[in-house]
Protein backbone atom coordinates (compact mmCIF):
# COMPACT_ATOMS: atom_id res chain seq x y z
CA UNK A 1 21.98 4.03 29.20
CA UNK A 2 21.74 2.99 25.71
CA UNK A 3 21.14 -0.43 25.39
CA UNK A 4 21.55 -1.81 21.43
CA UNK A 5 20.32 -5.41 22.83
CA UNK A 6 16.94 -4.42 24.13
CA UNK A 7 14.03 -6.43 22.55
CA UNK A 8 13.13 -3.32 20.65
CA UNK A 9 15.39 -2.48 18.69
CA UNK A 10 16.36 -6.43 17.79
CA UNK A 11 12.90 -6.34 16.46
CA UNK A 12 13.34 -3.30 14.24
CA UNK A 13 16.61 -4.69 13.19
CA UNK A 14 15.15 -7.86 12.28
CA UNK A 15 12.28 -6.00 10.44
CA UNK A 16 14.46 -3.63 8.47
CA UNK A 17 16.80 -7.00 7.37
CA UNK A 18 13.69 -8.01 5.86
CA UNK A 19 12.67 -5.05 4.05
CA UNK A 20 16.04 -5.05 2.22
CA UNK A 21 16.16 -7.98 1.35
CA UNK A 22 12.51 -7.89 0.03
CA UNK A 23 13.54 -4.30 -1.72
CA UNK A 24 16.85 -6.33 -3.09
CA UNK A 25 14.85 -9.15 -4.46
CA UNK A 26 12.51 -6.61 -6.56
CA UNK A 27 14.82 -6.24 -8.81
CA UNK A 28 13.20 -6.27 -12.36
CA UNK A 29 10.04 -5.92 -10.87
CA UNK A 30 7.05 -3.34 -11.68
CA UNK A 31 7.72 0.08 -10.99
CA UNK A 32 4.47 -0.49 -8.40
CA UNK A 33 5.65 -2.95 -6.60
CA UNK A 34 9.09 -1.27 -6.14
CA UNK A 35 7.59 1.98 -5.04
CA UNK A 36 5.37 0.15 -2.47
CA UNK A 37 8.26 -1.64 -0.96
CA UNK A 38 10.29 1.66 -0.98
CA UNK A 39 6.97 2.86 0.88
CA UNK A 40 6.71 0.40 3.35
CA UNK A 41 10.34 0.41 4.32
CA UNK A 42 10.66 4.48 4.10
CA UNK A 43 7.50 5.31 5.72
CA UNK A 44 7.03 8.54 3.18
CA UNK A 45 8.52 9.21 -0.02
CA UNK A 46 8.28 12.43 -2.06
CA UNK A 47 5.96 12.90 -5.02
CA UNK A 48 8.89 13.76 -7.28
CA UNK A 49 11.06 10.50 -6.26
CA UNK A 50 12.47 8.29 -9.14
CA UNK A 51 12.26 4.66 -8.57
């Protein structure tokens, strides 16, 4: 059964609130630092991807 309290997944919740709000708070920074963040959070990004 599908359990959406297990400590798991309130870990990767808490992880990806994080991210955002890291990625939210970039705003204005380098294009380097933005593409990292979008990195970290997405895992893989394409070579043709606009930040």
């Amino acid at each position: 059964m599908y359990n959406d309290l297990s400590p798991t997944l309130i870990q990767k919740r808490k992880q990806t609130v994080f991210l955002t709000n890291e990625y939210n708070d970039s705003y204005g920074e380098s294009k380097i630092v933005i593409e990292t963040l979008l990195r970290k959070f997405l895992k893989k990004v394409g070579e043709k991807c606009s930040f």
